[in-house]
Protein backbone atom coordinates (compact mmCIF):
# COMPACT_ATOMS: atom_id res chain seq x y z
CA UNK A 1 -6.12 -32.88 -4.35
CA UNK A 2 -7.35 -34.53 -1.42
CA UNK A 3 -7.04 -33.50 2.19
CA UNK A 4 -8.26 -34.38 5.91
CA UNK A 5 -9.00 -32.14 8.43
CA UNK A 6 -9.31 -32.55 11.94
CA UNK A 7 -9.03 -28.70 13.21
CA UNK A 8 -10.95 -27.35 16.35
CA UNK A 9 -9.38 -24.18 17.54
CA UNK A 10 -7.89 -21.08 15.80
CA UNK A 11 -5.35 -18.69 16.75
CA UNK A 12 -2.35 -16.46 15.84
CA UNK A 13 -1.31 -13.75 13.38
CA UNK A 14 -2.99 -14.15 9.81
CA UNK A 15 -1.93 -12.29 6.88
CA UNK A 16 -4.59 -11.96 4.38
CA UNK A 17 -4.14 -12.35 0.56
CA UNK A 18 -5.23 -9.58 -1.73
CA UNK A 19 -8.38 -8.90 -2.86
CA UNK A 20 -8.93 -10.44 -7.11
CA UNK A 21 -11.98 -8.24 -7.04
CA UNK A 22 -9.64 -5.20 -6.06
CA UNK A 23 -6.48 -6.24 -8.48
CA UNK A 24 -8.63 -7.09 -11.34
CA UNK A 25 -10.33 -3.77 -11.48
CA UNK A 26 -7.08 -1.84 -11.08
CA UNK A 27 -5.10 -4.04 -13.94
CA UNK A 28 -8.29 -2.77 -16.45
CA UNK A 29 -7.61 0.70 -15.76
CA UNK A 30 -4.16 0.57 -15.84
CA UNK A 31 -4.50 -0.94 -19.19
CA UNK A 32 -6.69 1.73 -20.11
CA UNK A 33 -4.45 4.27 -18.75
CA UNK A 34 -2.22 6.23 -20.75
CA UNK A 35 1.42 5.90 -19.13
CA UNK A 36 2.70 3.87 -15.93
CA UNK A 37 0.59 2.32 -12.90
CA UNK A 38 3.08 1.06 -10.00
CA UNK A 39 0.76 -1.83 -7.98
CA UNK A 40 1.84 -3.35 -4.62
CA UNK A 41 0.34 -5.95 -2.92
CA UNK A 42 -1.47 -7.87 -5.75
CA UNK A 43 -1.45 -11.91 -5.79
CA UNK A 44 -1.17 -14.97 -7.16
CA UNK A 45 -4.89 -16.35 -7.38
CA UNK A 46 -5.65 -18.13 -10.75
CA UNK A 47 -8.13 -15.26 -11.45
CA UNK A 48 -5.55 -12.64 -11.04
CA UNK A 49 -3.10 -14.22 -13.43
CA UNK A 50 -6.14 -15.05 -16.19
CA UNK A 51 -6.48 -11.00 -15.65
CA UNK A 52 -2.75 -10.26 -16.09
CA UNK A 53 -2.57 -12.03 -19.39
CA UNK A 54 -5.31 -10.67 -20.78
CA UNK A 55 -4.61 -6.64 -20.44
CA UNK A 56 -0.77 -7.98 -21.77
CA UNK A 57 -2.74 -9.58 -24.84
CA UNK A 58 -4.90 -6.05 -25.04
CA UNK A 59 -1.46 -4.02 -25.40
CA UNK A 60 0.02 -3.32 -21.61
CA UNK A 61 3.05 -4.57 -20.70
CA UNK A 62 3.94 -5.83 -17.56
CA UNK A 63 7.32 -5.86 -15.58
CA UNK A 64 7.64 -7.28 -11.72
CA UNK A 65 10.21 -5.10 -10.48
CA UNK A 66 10.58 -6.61 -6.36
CA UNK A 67 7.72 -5.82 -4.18
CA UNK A 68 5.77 -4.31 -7.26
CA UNK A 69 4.46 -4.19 -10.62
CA UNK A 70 5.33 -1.82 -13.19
CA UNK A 71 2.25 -1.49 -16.00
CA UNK A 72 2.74 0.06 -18.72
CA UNK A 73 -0.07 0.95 -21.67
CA UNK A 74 -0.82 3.77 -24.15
CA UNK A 75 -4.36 3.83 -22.90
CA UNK A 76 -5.50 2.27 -25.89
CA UNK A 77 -6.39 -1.65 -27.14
CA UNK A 78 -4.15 -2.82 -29.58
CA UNK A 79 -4.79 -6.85 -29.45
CA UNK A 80 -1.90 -8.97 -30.26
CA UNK A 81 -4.35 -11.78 -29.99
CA UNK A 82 -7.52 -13.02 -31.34
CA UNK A 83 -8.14 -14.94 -28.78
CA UNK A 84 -8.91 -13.91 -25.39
CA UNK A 85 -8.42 -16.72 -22.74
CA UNK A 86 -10.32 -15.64 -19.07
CA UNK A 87 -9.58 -18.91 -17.51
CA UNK A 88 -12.88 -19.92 -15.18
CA UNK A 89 -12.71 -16.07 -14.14
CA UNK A 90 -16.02 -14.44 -14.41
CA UNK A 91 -15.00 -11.42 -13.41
CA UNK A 92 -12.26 -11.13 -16.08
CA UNK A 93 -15.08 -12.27 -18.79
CA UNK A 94 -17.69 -10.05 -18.03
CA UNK A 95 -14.75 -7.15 -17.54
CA UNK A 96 -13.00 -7.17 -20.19
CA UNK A 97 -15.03 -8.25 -22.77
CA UNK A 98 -16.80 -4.79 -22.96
CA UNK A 99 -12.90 -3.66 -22.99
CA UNK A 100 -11.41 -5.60 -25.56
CA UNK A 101 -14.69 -4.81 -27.93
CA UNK A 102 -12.60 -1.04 -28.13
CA UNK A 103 -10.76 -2.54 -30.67
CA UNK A 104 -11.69 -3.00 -34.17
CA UNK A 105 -10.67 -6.45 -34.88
CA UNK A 106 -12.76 -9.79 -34.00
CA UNK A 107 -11.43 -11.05 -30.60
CA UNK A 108 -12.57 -14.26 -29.57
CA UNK A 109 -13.37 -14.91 -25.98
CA UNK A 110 -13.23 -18.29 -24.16
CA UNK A 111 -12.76 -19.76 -21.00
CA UNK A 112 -12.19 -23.42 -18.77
CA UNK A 113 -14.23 -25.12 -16.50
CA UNK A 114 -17.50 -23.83 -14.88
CA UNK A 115 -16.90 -20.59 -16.68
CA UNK A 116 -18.52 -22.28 -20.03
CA UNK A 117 -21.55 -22.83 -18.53
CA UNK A 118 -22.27 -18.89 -17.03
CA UNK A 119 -24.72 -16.84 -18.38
CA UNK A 120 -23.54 -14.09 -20.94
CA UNK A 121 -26.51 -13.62 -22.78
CA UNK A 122 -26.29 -9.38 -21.06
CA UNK A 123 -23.71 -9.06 -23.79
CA UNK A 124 -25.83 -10.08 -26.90
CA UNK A 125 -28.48 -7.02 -27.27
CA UNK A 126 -26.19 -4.75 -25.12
CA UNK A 127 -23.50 -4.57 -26.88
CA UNK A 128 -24.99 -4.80 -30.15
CA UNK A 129 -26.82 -1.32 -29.45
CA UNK A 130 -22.72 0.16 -28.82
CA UNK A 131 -22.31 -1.31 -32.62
CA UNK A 132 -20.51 -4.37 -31.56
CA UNK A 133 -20.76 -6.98 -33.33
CA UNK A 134 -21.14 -10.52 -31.87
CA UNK A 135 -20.98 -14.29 -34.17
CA UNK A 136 -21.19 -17.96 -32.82
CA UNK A 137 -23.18 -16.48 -29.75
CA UNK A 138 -25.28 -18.71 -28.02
CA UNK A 139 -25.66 -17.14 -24.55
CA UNK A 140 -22.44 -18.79 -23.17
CA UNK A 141 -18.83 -18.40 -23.80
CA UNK A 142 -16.83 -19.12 -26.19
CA UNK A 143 -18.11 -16.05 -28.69
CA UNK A 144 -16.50 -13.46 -30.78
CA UNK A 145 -16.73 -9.73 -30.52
CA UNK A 146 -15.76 -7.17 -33.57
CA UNK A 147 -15.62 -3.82 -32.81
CA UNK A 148 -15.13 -0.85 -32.22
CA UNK A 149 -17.69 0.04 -29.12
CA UNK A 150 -19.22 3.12 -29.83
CA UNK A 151 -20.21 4.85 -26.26
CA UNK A 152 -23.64 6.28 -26.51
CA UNK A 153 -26.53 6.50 -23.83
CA UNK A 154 -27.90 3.22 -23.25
CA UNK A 155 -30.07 1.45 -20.78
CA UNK A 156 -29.43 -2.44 -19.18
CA UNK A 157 -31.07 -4.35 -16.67
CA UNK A 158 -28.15 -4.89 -13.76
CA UNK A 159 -30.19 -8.09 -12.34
CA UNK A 160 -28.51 -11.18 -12.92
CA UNK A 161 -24.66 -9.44 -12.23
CA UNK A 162 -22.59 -6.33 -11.81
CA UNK A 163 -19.69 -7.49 -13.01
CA UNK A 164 -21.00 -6.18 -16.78
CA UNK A 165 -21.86 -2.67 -15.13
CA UNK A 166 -18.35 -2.20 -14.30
CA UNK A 167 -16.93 -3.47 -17.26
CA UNK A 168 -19.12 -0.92 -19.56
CA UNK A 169 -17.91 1.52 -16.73
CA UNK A 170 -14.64 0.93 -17.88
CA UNK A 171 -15.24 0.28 -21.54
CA UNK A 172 -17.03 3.55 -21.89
CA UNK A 173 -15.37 5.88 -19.71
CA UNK A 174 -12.43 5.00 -22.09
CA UNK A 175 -14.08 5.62 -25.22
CA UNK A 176 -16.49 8.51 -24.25
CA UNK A 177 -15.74 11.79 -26.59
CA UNK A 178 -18.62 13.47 -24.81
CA UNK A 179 -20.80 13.22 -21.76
CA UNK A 180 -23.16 9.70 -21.81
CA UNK A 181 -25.25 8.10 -19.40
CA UNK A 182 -25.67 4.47 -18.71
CA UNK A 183 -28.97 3.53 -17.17
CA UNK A 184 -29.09 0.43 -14.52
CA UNK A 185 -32.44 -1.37 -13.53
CA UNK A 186 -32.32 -4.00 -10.79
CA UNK A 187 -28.67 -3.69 -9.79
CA UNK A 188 -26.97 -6.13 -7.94
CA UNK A 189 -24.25 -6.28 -5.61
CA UNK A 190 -23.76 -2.15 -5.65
CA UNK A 191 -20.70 -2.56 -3.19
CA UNK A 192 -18.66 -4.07 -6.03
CA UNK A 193 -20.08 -0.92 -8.03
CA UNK A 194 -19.14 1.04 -5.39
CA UNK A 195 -14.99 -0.69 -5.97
CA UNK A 196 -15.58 0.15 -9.95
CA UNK A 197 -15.85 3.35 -9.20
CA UNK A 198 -13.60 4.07 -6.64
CA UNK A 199 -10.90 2.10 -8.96
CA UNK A 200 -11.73 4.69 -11.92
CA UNK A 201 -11.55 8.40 -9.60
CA UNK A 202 -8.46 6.75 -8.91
CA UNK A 203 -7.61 6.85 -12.45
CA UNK A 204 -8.71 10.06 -12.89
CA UNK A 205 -11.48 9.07 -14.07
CA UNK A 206 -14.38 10.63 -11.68
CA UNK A 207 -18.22 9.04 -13.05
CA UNK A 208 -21.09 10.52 -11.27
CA UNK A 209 -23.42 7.95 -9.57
CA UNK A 210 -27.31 9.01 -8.70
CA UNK A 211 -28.78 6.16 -6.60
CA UNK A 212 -27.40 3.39 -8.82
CA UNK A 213 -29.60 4.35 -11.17
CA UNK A 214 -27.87 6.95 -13.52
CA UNK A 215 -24.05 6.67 -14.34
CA UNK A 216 -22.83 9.68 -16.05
CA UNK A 217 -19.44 10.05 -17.37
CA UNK A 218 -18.35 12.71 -18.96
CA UNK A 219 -14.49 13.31 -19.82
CA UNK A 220 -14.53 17.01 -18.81
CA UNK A 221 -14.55 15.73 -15.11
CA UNK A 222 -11.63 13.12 -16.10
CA UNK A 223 -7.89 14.30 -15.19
CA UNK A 224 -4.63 12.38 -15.89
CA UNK A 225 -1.54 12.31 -14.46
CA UNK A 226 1.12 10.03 -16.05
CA UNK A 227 2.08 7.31 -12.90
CA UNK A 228 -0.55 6.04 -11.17
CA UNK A 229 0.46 4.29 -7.59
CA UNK A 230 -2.03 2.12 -6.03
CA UNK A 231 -1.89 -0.64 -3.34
CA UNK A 232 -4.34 -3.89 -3.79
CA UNK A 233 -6.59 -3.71 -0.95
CA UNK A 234 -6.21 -7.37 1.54
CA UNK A 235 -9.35 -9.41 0.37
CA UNK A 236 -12.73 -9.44 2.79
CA UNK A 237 -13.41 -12.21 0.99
CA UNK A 238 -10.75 -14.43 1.53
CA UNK A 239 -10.87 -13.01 5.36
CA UNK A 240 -14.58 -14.23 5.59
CA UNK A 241 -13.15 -17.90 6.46
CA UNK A 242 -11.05 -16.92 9.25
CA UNK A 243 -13.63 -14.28 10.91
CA UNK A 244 -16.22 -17.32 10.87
CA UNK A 245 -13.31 -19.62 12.48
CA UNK A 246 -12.26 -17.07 15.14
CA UNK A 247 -16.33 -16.89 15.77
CA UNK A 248 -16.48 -20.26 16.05
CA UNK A 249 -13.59 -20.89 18.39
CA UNK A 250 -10.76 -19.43 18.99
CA UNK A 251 -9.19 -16.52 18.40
CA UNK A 252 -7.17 -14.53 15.56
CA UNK A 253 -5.11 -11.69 14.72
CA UNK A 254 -5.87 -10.79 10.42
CA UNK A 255 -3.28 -8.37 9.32
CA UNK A 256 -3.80 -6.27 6.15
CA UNK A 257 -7.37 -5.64 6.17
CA UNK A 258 -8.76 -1.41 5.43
CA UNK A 259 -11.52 -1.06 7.94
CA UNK A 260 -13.01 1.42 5.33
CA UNK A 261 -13.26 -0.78 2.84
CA UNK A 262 -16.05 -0.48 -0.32
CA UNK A 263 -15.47 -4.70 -0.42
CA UNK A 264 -19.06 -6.13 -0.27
CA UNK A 265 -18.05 -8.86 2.24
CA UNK A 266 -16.88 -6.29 4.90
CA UNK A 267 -20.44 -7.14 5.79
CA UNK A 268 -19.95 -9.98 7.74
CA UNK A 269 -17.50 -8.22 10.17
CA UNK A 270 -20.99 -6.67 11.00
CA UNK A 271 -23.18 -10.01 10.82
CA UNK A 272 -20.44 -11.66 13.46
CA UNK A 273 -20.72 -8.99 15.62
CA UNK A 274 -24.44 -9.48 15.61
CA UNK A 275 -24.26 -13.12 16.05
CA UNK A 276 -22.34 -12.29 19.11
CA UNK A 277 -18.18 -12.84 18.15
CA UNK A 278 -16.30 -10.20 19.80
CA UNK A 279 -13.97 -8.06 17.30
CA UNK A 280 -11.31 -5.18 17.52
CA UNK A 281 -9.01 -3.28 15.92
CA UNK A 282 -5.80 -2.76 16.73
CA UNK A 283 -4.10 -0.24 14.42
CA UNK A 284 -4.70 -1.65 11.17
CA UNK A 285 -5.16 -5.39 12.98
CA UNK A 286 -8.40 -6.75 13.25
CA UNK A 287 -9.14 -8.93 16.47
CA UNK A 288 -11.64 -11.52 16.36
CA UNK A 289 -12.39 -14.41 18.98
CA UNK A 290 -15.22 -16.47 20.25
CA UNK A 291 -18.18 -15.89 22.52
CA UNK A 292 -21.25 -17.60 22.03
CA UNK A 293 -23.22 -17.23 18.84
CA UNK A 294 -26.23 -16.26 18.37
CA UNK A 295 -28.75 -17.20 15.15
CA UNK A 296 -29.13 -13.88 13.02
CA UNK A 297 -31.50 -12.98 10.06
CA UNK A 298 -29.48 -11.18 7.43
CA UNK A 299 -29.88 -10.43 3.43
CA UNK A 300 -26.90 -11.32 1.50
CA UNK A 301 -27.98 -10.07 -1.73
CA UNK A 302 -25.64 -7.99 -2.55
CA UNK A 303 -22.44 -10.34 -0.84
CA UNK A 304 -23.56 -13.33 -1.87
CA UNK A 305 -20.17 -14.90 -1.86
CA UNK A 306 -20.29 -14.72 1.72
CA UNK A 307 -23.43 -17.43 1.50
CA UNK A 308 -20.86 -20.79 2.04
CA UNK A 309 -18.87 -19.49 5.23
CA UNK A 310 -21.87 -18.07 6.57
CA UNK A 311 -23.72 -21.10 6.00
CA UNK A 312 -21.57 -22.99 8.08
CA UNK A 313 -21.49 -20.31 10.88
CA UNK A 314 -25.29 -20.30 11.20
CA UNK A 315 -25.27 -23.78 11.53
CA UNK A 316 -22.95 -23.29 14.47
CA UNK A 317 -24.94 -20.95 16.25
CA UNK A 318 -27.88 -21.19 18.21
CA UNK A 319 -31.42 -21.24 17.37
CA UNK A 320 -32.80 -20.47 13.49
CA UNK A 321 -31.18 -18.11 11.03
CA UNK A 322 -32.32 -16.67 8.06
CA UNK A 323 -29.92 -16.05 5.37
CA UNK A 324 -31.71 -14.48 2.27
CA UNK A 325 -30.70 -13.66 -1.29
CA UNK A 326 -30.86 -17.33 -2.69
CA UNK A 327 -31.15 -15.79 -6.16
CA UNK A 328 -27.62 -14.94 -6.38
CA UNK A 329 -26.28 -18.15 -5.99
CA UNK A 330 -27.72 -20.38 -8.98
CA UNK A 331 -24.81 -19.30 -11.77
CA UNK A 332 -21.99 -18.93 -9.78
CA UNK A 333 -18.86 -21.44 -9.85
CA UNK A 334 -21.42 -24.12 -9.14
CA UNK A 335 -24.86 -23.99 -8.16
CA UNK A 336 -23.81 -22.44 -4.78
CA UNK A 337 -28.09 -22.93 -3.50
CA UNK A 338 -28.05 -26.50 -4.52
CA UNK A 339 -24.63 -27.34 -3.08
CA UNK A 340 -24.91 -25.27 0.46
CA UNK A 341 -28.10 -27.43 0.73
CA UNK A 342 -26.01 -30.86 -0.40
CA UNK A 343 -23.23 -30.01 2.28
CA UNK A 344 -25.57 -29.19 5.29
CA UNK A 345 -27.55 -32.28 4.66
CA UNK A 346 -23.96 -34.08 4.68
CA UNK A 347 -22.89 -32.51 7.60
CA UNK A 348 -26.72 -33.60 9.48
CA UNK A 349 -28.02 -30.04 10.03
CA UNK A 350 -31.49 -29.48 9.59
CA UNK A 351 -32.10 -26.76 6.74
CA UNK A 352 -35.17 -25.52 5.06
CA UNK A 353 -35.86 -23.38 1.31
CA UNK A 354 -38.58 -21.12 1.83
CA UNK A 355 -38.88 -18.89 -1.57
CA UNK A 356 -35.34 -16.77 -1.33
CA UNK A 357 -34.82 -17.61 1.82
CA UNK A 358 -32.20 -20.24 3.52
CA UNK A 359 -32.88 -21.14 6.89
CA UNK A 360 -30.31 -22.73 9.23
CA UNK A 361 -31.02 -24.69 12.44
CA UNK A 362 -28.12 -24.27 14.76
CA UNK A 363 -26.69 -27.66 16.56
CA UNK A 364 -24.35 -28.45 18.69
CA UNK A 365 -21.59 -30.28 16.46
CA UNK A 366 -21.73 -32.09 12.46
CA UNK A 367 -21.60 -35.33 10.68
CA UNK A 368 -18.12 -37.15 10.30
CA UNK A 369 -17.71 -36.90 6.51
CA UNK A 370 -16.02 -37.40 3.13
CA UNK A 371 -16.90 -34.58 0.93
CA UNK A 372 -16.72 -34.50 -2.91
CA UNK A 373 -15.92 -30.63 -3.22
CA UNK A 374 -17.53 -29.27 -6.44
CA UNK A 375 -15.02 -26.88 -8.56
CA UNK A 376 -16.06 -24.00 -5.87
CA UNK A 377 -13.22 -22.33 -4.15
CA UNK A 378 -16.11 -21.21 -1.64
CA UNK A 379 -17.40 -24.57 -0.95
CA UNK A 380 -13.94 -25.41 -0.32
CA UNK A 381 -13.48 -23.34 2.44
CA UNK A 382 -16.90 -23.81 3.84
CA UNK A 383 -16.06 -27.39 4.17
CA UNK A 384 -13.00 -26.44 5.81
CA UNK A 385 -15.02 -24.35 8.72
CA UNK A 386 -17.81 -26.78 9.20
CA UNK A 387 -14.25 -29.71 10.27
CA UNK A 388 -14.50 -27.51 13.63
CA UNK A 389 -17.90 -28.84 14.26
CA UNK A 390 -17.25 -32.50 13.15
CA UNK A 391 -15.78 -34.40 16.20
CA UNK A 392 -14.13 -36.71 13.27
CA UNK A 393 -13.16 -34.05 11.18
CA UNK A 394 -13.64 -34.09 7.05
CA UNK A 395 -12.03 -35.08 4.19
CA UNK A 396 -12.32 -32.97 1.05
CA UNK A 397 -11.46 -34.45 -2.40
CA UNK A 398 -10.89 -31.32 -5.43
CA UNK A 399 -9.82 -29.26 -2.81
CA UNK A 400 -7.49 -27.94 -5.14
CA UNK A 401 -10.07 -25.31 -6.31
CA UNK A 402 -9.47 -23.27 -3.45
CA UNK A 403 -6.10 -21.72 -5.99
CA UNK A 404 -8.99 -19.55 -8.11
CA UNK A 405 -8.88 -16.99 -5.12
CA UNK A 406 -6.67 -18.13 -2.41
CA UNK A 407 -3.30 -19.91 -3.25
CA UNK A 408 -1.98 -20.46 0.05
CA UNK A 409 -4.77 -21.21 1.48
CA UNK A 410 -4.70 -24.83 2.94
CA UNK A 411 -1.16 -23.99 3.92
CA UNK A 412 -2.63 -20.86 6.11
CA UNK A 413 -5.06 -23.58 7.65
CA UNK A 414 -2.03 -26.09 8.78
CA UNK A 415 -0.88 -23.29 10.12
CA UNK A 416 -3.51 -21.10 11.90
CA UNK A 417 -6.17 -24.80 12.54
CA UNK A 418 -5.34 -26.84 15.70
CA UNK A 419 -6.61 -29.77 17.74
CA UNK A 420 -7.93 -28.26 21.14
């Protein structure tokens, strides 16, 4: 898909998609929940869908009934499948995979696209020492798991990703007969730890947290109750674009949002405030529009997804910013370091790699460009931003990608983007 963009200005009422890190989470436990979750407000992303048919292939079935879904499991995994398909979903790999090794039967666990070269190598000695057994393993996916996971105290190093924190969260709070504890060194991005666990009191399932350090779950703290209704949280994520925009110029209105939310990239409603955007809410609406920007010096380590958008917004603001927490970009979609760097040099803005650190000098407008979007739904939209700052706007080519988390999304930007 190729598109051209010649947008300057934001404005009007935005309503913003649901969070795949939220709906995700909530269709494992409701697979692992004995009886009937009701879910409003999940969506349409590719991820969400990869996640839908996988916890259908596990043993839940699930009806659209209107405005919601209607899941329906006996809490246990009973494959009808021997091969699991995650699409180029990380999360859904490193979630369920821990899940569907409940079983006792070898499941098989592939993927598409950028998701075949990600790092799974946390799977091979961890869950080996849960008696899982693992064959044609060579760090990446496709590989095939044999179980069943046998929940016992173990310790893992949490450096490289949560995503395999939560999904032994889930795995073992499901097969846990007595109280365990699952030790975490170096853990990354804790808010999406934080939405694990949130997700599983929910359930009924309440695991005790000390520092991000010790998880203890023990079932005598677990209660059940046979419906479970829940509401998919509006994405901070997806939200990130338009708070940037509205910072940038212009002004919107994003419906949906919880101001409470765990979400790691609620964070940059705090990093645009410091940059100098003003924002409100109204009611439940939050209220952002331009003022002039300001560099800032911020750690994104544990939101690193929010290392594209803000990218772009540093680059619009005055003076140097610091964004740190390179690390956490090299095995994401893409190289997200290597291709943040390729865009700004693109787009002429002077940039700089000092050890973690990515620093930004601020200018006044970008580079008229054609831009070969790698199969990054973030890059995507961070190409989108930076057309507000290129007097001859941009045209993307695979801009397709942007359907992984966001569906609607270039439709959203015909509609919200306009010439000044």
């Amino acid at each position: 898909m190729n598109i051209k963009l010649n947008y300057k200005k934001v404005s009007g009422l935005i309503a913003i998609p649901s969070s795949k890190s939220h709906s995700q989470r909530v269709y494992a436990a409701a697979l692992l929940h004995h009886g009937t979750t009701i879910i409003t407000n999940d969506g349409q992303s590719e991820d969400e869908l990869a996640a839908l048919r996988i916890i259908q292939q596990l043993g839940a079935t699930v009806q659209q009934l209107g405005n919601h879904k209607n899941i329906v499991s006996k809490g246990h995994i009973s494959p009808s499948a021997s091969i699991i398909h995650c699409g180029e979903s990380g999360l859904s790999a490193r979630l369920f995979t821990p899940i569907a090794a409940l079983a006792a039967q070898p499941i098989s666990i592939t993927g598409q696209g950028s998701l075949l070269h990600r790092p799974m190598d946390f799977f091979c000695n961890n869950l080996q020492a849960l008696s899982v057994q693992l064959s044609h393993f060579g760090g990446q996916i496709p590989f095939t798991i044999q179980g069943p996971l046998i929940p016992q105290n173990i310790k893992v190093d949490g450096a490289i990703s949560s995503q395999y924190i939560s999904g032994l969260l889930f795995a073992l709070s499901a097969a846990a007969k007595h109280s365990i504890v699952l030790e975490v060194t170096n853990l990354s991005s804790k808010p999406y730890i934080d939405l694990t666990i949130q997700v599983l009191t929910h359930f009924g399932r309440r695991i005790n947290n000390d520092n991000y350090q010790r998880f203890t779950i023990d079932p005598k703290n677990f209660t059940h109750s046979p419906t479970i209704i829940t509401r998919i949280e509006s994405d901070w994520s997806s939200a990130a674009f338009w708070i940037a925009a509205a910072a940038i110029n212009g002004s919107a209105r994003l419906t949906g949002l919880n101001k409470h939310s765990l979400q790691a990239d609620k964070k940059l409603l705090a990093i645009v405030q410091q940059i100098g955007a003003h924002t409100q809410w109204q009611a439940n609406d939050l209220l952002v529009s331009h003022q002039e920007l300001q560099a800032t010096d911020t750690d994104l380590s544990h939101s690193p997804d929010l290392f594209p958008v803000l990218a772009i917004l540093a680059a619009c603001a005055h003076g140097t910013s610091k964004l740190h927490g390179l690390h956490r970009l090299i095995h994401k979609e893409t190289n997200r370091a290597q291709a943040i760097s390729n865009l700004l040099g693109l787009l002429g803005v002077y940039y700089a790699i000092e050890g973690d650190t990515l620093i930004i000098h601020g200018r006044s407008s970008f580079n008229t460009i054609s831009y070969a979007c790698p199969p990054d739904h973030r890059m995507a939209m961070a190409a989108a931003l930076a057309t507000m700052r290129s007097p001859g706007g941009i045209a993307i080519s695979g801009a397709q990608c942007v359907a992984k988390s966001y569906p609607n999304f270039w439709t959203d930007v015909a509609t919200h983007l306009g010439a000044i």
